[in-house]
Protein backbone atom coordinates (compact mmCIF):
# COMPACT_ATOMS: atom_id res chain seq x y z
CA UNK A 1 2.82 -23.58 -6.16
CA UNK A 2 4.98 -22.41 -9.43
CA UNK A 3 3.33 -20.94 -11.75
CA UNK A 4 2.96 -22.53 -15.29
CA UNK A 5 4.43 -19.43 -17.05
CA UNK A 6 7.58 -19.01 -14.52
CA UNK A 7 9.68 -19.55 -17.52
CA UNK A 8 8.44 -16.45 -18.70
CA UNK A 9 8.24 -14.14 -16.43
CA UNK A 10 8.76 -10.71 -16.58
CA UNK A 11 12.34 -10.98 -15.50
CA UNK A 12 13.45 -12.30 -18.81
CA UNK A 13 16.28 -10.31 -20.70
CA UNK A 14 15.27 -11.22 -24.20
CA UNK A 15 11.87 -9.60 -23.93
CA UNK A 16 10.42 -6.48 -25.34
CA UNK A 17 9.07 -4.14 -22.85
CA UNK A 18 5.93 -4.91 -24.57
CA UNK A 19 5.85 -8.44 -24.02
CA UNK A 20 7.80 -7.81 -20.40
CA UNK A 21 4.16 -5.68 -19.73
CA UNK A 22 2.16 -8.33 -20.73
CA UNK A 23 3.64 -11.13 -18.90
CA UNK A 24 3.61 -9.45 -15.64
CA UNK A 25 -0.17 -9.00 -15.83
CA UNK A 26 -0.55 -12.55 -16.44
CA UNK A 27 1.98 -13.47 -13.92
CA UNK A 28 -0.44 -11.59 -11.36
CA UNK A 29 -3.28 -12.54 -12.81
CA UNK A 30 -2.23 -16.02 -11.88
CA UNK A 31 -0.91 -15.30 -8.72
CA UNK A 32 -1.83 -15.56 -5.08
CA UNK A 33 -2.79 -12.68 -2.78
CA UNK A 34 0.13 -11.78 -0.50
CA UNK A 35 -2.36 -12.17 2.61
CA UNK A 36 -3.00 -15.33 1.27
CA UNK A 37 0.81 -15.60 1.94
CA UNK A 38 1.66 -17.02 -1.51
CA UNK A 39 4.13 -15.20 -3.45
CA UNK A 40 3.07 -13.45 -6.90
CA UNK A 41 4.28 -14.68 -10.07
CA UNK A 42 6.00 -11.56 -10.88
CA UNK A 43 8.08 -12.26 -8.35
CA UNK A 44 9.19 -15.71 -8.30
CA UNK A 45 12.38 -16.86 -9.38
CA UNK A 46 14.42 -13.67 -9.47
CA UNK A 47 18.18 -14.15 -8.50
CA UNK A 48 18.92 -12.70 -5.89
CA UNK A 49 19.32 -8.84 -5.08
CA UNK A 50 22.40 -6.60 -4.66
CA UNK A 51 22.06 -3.58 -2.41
CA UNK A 52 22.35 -0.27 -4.36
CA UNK A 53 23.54 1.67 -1.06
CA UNK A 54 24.87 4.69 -1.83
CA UNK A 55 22.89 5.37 -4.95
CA UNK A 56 19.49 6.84 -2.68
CA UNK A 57 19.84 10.00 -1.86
CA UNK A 58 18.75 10.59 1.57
CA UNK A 59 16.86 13.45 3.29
CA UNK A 60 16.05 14.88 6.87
CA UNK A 61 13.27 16.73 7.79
CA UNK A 62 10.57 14.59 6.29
CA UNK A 63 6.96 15.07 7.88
CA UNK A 64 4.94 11.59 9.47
CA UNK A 65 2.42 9.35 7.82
CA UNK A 66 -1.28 10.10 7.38
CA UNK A 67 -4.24 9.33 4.60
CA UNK A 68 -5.62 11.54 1.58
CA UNK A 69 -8.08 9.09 -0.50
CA UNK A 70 -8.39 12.37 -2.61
CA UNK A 71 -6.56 15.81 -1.43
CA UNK A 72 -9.99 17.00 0.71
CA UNK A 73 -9.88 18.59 4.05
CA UNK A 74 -11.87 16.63 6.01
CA UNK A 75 -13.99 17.60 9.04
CA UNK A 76 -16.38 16.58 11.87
CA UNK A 77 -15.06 12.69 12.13
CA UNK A 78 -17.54 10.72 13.93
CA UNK A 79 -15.88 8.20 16.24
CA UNK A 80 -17.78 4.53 16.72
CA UNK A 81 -17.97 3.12 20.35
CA UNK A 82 -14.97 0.82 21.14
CA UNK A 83 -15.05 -1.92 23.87
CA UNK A 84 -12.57 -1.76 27.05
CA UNK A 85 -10.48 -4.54 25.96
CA UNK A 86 -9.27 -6.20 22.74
CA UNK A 87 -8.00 -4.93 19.62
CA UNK A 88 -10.29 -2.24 18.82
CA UNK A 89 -9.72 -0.61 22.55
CA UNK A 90 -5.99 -0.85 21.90
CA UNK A 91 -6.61 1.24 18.51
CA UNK A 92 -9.42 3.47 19.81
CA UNK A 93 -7.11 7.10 20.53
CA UNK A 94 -5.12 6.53 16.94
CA UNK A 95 -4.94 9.21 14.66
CA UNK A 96 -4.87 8.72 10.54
CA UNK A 97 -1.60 10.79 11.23
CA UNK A 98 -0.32 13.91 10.10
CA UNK A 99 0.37 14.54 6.17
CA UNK A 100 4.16 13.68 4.76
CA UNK A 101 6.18 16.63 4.68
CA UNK A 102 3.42 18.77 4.89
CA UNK A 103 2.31 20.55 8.09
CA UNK A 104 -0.05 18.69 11.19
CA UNK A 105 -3.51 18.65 10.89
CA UNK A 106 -5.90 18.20 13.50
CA UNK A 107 -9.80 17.70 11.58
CA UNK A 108 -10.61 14.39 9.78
CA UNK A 109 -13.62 12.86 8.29
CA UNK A 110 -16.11 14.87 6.76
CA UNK A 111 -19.19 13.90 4.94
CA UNK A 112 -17.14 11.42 2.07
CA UNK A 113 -15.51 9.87 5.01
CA UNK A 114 -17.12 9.19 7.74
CA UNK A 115 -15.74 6.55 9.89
CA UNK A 116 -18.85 4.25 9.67
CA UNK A 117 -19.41 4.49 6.35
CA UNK A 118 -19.41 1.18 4.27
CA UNK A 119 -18.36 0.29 0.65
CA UNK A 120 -17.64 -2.79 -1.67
CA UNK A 121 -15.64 -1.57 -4.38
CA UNK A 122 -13.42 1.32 -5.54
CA UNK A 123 -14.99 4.32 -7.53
CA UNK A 124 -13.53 5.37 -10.93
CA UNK A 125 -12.26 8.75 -8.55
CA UNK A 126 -10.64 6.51 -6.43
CA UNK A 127 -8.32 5.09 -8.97
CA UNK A 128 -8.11 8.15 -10.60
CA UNK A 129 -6.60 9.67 -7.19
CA UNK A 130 -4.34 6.42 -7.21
CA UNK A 131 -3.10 6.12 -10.53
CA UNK A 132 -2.21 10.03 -10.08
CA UNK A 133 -0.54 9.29 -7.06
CA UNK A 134 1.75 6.54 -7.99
CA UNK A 135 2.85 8.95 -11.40
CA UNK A 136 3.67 11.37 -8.77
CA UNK A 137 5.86 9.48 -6.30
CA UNK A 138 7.68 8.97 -9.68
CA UNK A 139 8.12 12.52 -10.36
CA UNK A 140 8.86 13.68 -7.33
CA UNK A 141 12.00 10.72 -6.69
CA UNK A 142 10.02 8.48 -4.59
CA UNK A 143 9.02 5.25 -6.53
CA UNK A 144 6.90 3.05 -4.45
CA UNK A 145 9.48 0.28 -3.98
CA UNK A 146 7.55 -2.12 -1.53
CA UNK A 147 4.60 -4.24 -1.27
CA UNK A 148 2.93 -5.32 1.66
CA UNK A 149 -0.06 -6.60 3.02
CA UNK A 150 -1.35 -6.56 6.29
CA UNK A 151 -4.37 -9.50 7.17
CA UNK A 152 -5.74 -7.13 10.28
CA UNK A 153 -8.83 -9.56 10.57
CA UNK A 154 -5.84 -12.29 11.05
CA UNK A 155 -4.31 -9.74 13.68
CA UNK A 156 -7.58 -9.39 15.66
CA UNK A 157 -8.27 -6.18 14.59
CA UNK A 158 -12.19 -5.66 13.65
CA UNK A 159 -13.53 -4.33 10.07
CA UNK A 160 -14.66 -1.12 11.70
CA UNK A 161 -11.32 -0.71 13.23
CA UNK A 162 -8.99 -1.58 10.38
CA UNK A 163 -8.79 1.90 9.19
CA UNK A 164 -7.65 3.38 12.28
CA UNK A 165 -4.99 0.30 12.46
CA UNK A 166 -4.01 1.24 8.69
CA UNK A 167 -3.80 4.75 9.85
CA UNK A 168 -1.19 3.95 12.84
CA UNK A 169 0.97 1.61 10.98
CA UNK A 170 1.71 4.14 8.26
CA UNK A 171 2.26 6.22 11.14
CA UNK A 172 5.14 4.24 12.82
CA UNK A 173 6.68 3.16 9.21
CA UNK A 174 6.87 6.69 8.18
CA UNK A 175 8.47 8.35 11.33
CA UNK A 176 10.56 5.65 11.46
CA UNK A 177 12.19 6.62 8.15
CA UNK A 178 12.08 10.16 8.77
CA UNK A 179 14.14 9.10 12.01
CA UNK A 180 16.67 7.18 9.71
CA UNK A 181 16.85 10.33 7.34
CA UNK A 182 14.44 9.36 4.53
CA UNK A 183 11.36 10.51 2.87
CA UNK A 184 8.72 8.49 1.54
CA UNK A 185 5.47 8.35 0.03
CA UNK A 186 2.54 5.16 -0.07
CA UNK A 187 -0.72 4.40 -1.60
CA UNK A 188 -3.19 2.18 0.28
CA UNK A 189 -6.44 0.03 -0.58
CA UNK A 190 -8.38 -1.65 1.79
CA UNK A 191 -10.30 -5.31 0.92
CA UNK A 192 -13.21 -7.32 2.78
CA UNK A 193 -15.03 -10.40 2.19
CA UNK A 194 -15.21 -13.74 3.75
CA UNK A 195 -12.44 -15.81 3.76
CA UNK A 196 -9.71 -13.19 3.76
CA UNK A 197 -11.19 -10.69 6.41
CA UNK A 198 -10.70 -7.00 6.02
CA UNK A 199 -6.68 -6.87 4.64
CA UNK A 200 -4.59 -3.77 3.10
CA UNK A 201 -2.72 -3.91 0.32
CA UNK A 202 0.03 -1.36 0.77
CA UNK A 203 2.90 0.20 -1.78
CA UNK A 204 5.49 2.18 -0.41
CA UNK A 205 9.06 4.12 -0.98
CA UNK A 206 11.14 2.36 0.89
CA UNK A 207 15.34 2.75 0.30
CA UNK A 208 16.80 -0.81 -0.89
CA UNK A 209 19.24 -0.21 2.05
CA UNK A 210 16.84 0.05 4.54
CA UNK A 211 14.61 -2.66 3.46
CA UNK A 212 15.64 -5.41 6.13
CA UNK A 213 15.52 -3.28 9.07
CA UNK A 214 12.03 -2.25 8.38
CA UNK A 215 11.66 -5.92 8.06
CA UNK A 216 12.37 -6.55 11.40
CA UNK A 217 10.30 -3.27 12.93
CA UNK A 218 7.05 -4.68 11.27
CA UNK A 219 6.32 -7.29 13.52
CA UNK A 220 7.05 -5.40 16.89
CA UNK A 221 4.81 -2.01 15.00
CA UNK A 222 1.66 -4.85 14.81
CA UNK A 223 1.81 -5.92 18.45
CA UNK A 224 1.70 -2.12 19.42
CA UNK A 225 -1.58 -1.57 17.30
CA UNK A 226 -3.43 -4.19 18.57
CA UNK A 227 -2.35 -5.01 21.74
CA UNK A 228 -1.42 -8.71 20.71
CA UNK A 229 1.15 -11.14 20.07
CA UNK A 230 1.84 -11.49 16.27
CA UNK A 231 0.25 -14.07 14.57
CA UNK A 232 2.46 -15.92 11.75
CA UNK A 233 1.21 -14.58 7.82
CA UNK A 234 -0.63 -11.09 8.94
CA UNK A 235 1.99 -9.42 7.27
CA UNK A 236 3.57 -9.91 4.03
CA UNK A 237 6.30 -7.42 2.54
CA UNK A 238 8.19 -7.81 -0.68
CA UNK A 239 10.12 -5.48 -3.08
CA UNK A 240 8.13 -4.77 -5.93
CA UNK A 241 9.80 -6.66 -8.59
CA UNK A 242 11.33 -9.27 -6.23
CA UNK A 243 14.45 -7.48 -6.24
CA UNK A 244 15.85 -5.10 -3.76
CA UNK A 245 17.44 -1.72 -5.92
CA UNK A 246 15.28 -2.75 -8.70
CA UNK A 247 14.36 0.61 -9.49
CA UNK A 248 17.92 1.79 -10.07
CA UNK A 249 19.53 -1.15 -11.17
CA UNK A 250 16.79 -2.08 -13.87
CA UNK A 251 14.27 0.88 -14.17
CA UNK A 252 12.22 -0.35 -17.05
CA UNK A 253 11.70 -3.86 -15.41
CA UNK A 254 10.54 -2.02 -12.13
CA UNK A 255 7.78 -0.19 -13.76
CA UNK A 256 6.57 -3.19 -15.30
CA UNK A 257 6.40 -4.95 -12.20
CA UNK A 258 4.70 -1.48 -10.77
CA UNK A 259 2.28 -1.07 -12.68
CA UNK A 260 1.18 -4.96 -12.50
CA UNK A 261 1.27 -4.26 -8.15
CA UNK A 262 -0.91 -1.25 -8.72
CA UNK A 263 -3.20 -3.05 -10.96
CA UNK A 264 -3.52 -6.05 -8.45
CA UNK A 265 -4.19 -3.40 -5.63
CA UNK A 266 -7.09 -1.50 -7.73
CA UNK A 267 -8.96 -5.38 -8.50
CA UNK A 268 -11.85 -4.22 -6.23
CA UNK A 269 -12.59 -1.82 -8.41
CA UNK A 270 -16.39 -1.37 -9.55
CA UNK A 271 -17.17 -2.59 -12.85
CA UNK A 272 -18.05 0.98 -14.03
CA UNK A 273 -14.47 1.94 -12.96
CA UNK A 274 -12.98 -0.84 -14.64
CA UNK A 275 -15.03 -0.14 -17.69
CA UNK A 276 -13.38 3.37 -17.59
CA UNK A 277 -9.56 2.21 -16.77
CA UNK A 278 -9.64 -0.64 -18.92
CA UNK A 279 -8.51 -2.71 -16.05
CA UNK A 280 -9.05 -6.45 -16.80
CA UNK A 281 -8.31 -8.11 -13.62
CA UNK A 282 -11.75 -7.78 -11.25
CA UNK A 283 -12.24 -9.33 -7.85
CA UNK A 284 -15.22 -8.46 -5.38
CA UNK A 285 -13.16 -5.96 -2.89
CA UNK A 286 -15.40 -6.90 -0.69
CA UNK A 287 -17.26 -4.37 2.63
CA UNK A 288 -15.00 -2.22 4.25
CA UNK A 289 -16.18 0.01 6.88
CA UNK A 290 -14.79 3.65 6.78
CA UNK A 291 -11.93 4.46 4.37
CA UNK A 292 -11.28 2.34 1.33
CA UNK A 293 -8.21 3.53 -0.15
CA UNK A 294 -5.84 6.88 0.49
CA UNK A 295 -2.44 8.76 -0.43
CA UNK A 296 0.11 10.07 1.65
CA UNK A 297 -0.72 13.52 1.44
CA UNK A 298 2.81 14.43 -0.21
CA UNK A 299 1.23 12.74 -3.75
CA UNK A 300 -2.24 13.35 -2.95
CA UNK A 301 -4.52 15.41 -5.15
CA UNK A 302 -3.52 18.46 -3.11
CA UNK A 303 0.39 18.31 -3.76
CA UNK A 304 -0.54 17.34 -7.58
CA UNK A 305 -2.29 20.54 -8.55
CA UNK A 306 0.49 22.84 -6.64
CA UNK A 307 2.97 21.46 -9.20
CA UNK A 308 0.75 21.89 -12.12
């Protein structure tokens, strides 16, 4: 379905950034969730992208995924009983990970995250710790690049085990670039509610270069976390802007199509959060079971403060 104000989208050249901001919102506003597998506004209609190659500069030595939903040590995780088949017993020994490019750590949980602990909307915290976050992948070189969303009710995978599933993904995405010489950083926010299942909405760096081979590892990464074939629309990933290299070749038009992805991913906010953000876009987030939203641990709270 095209949206009524495709003609002026964000894309447009003669805009102000101003009026650029404003029509992304209402492009997303009017849009369709990626689980839903319809493609935002803000994205629609862009020509198509040119690879920006050698303009990334690449590292080695990058650390592998894991969560921070607000730079806390956690501790004392309790685990829920899995069965001995299915999805949840092909997730049952995953980790969250280990922090990027910071050192291992072994405890998890704690008493603001226990693994059976259940939610319907995002604190005004939590999108503090988010909107920090994304400001910091900025700072530090590493502009989430990449949206995706992953329908794990779609995949099989139950609410109570969708965090776990979250946690493994970001683990095989993020070694995976670390193997290919690259660092990264990612924000994540789960959703529930009938209809759509339990879903994450996922932004991530991700090098315009390397964009179509992680493509083509997403698929195979799903079948090893639940322990079934992949089912067509659990996964949806798209540049953030519609363009691959946007954030080099048109920096000011990226962060206008950002900051309308990171709105769209903080909808489930509560509406004393929203009050406080001034977001305007609400949408029940729905129950989630365990973790509702987290940081790589490289723009978590933690890393924040050490550079203040």
């Amino acid at each position: 379905m095209v949206n009524p104000a495709a003609n002026q989208r964000v894309a447009a050249q003669g805009a102000d950034p101003g009026q650029r901001a404003a029509q992304a919102q209402f492009d997303w506003q009017n849009g369709h969730c990626l689980d839903c597998g319809m493609t935002l506004a803000a994205m629609e209609g862009l020509q198509s992208f040119n690879r920006h190659g050698g303009a990334l500069k690449l590292h080695r030595g990058c650390g592998s995924g894991g969560v921070s939903s607000a730079g806390l040590e956690l501790k004392n995780r309790r685990k829920l009983p899995v069965p001995e088949t299915g999805p949840a017993f092909a997730i049952s020994t995953l980790s969250l990970g280990v922090a990027a490019n910071l050192p291992s750590r072994t405890s998890r949980g704690g008493a603001r995250n226990l693994s059976n602990r259940e939610s319907d909307a995002l604190t005004a915290p939590q999108i503090a710790n988010l909107k920090g976050a994304e400001g910091h992948a900025k700072a530090v070189g590493l502009p989430f690049t990449r949206m995706q969303t992953i329908h794990w009710q779609s995949a099989g995978v139950p609410l109570e085990a969708m965090a776990r599933a979250t946690g493994r993904y970001l683990d095989l995405m993020t070694k995976w670039l670390a193997r290919k010489g690259c660092k990264t950083a990612w924000l994540w926010v789960h959703e529930g509610g009938e209809g759509k299942g339990g879903h994450c909405h996922l932004l991530a760096h991700v090098p315009a270069e390397l964009a179509r081979e992680l493509a083509a590892k997403q698929k195979g990464w799903l079948r090893r976390i639940t322990g079934k074939p992949y089912r067509k629309s659990v996964i949806h990933s798209k540049p953030i802007g519609g363009r691959l290299g946007l954030e080099r070749g048109n920096p000011e038009l990226h962060a206008v199509n950002l900051e309308a992805a990171l709105a769209y991913c903080l909808k489930g906010a509560s509406p004393e959060a929203a009050s406080q953000f001034g977001l305007e876009r609400l949408e029940p987030g729905g129950r989630v079971i365990g973790k509702r939203c987290g940081t790589s641990q490289n723009i978590g709270a933690k890393a924040r403060k050490a550079q203040d």
